[in-house]
C-alpha atoms as a PDB file:
ATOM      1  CA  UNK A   1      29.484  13.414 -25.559  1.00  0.00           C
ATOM      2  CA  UNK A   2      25.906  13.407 -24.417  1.00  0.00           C
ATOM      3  CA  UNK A   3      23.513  10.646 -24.983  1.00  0.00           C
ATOM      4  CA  UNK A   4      19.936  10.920 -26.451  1.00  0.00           C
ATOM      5  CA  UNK A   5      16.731   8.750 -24.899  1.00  0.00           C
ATOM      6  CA  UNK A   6      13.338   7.595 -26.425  1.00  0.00           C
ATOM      7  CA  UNK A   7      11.048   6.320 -24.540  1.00  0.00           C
ATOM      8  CA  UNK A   8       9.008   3.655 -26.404  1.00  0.00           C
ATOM      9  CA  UNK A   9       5.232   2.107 -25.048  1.00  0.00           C
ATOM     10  CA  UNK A  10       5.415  -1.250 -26.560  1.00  0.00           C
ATOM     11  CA  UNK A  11       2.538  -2.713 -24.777  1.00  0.00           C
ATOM     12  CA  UNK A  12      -0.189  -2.102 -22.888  1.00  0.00           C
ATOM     13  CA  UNK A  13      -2.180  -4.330 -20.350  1.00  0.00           C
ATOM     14  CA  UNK A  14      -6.126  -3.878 -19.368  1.00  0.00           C
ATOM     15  CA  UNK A  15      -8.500  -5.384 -17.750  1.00  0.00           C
ATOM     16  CA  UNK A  16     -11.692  -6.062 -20.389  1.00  0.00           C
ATOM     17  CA  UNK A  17     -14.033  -4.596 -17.551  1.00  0.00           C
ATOM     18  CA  UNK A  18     -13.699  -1.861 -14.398  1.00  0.00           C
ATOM     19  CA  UNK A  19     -16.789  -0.883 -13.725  1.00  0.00           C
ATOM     20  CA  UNK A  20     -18.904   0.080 -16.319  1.00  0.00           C
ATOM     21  CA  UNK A  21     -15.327   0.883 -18.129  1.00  0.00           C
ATOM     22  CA  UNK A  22     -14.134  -1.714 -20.633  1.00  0.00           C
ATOM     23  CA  UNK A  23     -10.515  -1.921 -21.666  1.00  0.00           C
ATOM     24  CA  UNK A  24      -8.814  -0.218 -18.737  1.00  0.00           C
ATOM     25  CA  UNK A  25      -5.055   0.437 -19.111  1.00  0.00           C
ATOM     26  CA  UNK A  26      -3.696  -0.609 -15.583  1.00  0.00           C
ATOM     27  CA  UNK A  27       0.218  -1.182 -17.245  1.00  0.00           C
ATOM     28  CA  UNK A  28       2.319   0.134 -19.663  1.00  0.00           C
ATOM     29  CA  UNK A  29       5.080  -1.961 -20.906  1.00  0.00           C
ATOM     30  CA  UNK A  30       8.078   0.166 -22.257  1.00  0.00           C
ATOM     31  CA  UNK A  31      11.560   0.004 -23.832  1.00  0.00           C
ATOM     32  CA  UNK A  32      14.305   3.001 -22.707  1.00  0.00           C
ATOM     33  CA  UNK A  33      16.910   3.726 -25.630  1.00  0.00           C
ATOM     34  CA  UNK A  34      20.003   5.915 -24.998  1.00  0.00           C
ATOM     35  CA  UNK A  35      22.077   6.509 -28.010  1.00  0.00           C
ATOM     36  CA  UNK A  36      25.323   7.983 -28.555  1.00  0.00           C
ATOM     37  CA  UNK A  37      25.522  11.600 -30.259  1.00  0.00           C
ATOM     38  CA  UNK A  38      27.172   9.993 -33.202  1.00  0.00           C
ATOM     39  CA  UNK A  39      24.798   6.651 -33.225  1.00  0.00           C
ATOM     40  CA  UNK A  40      27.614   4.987 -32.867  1.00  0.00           C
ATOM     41  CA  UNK A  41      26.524   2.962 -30.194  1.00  0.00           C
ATOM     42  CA  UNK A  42      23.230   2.177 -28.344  1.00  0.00           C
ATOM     43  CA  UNK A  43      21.582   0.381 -25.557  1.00  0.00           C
ATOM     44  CA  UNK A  44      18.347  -0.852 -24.519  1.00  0.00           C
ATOM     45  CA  UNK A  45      16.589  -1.686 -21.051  1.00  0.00           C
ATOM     46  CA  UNK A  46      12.797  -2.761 -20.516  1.00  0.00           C
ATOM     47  CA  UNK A  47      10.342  -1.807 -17.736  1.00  0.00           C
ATOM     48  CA  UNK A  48       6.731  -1.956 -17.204  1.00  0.00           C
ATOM     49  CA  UNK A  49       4.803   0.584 -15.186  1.00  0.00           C
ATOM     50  CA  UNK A  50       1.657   0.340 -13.271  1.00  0.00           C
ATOM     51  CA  UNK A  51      -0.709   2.785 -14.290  1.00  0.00           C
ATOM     52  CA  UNK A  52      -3.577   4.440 -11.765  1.00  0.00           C
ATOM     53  CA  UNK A  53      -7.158   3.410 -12.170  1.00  0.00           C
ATOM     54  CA  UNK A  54      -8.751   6.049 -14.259  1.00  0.00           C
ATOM     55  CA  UNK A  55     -11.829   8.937 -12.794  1.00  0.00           C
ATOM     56  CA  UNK A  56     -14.944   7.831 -15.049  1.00  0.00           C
ATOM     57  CA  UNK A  57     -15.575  10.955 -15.430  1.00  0.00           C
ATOM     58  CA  UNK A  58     -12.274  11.645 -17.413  1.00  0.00           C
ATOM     59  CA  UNK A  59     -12.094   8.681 -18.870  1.00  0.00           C
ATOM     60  CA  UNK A  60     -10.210   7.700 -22.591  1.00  0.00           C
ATOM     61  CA  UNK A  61     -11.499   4.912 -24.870  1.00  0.00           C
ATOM     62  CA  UNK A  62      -8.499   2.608 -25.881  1.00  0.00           C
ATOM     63  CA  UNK A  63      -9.036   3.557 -29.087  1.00  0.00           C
ATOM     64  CA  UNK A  64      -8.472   6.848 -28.541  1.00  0.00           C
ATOM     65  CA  UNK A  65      -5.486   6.629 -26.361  1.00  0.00           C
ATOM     66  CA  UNK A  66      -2.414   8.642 -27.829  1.00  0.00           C
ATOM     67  CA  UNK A  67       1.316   8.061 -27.636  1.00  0.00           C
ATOM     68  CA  UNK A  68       1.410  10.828 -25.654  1.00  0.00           C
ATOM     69  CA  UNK A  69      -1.108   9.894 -23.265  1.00  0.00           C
ATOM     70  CA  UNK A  70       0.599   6.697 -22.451  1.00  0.00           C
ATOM     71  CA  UNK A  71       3.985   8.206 -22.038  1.00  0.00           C
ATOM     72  CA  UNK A  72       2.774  10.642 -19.747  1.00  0.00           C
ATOM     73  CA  UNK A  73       1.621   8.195 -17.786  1.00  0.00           C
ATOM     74  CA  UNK A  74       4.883   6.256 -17.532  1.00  0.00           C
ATOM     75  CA  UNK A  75       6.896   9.412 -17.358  1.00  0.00           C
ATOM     76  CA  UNK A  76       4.798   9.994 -13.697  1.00  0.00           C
ATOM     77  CA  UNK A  77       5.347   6.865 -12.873  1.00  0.00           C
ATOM     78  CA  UNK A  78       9.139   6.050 -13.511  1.00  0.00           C
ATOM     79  CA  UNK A  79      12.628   7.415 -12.656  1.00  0.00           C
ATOM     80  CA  UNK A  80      14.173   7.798 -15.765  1.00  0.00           C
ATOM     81  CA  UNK A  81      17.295   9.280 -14.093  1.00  0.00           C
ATOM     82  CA  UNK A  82      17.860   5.415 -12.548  1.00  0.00           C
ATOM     83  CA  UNK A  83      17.368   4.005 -16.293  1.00  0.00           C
ATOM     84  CA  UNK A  84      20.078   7.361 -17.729  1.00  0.00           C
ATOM     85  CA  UNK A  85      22.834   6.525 -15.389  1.00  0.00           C
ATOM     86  CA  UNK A  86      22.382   2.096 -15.966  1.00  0.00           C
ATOM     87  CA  UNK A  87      22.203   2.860 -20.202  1.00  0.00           C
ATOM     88  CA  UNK A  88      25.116   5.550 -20.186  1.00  0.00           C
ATOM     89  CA  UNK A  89      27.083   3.374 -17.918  1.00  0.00           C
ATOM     90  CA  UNK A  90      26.662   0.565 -20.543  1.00  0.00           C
ATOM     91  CA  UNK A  91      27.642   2.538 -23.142  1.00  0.00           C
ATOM     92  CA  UNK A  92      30.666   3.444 -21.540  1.00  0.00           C
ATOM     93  CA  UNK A  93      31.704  -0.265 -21.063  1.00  0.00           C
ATOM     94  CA  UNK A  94      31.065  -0.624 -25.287  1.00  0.00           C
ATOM     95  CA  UNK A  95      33.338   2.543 -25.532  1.00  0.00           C
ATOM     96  CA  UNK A  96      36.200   1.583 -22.933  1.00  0.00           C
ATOM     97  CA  UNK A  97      35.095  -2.197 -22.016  1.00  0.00           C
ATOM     98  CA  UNK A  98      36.608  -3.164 -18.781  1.00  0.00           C
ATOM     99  CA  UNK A  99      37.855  -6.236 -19.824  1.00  0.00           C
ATOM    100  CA  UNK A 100      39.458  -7.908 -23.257  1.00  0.00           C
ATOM    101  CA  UNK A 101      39.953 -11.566 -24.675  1.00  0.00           C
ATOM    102  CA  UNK A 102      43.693 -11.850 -24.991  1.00  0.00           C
ATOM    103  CA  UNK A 103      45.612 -14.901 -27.119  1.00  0.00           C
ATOM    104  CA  UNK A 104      47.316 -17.240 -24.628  1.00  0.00           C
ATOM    105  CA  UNK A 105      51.345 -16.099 -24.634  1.00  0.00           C
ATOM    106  CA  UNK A 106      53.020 -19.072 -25.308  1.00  0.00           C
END
């Protein structure tokens, strides 16, 4: 069974001036979300990723930024493989946990 992932920008940090630039993204906070084909089960980790100072010349307004954009950004940035094998590894402890509460015997 093969998970799904979403990558999710949930915040974004800037510094109010960078030049003559105002509002410059330097980084990206994200959440990671593997699910289970069945959405069954699910798990969540957070990162943040640093994000290179822009060329003025190519320059986006924050209020034009895109989803897209952002998650481009992070995608460059961060090894989602890591972040697969940690979630999926999770999962499998929610599927088969390792351990169990037992009643005492007696």
């Amino acid at each position: 069974m093969a998970n799904t992932y979403k990558l999710n920008i949930t915040k974004l940090e800037v510094n109010k001036t960078e030049g003559d630039l105002t509002d410059v993204v330097f980084l990206a906070h994200f959440s990671y979300v593997a699910t289970t084909e069945d959405e069954q089960y699910s798990e969540t980790a957070l990162g943040m990723a640093s994000v290179a100072s822009p060329d003025p010349e190519n320059f986006t307004d924050f209020s034009e930024l895109t989803e897209e954009q952002v998650k481009g950004w992070v995608e460059s940035e961060v090894n989602f493989e890591k972040y697969r094998e940690h979630l999926d590894a999770r999962i499998q402890e929610k599927i088969n946990p390792p351990t169990e509460a037992k009643d005492v015997p007696w």
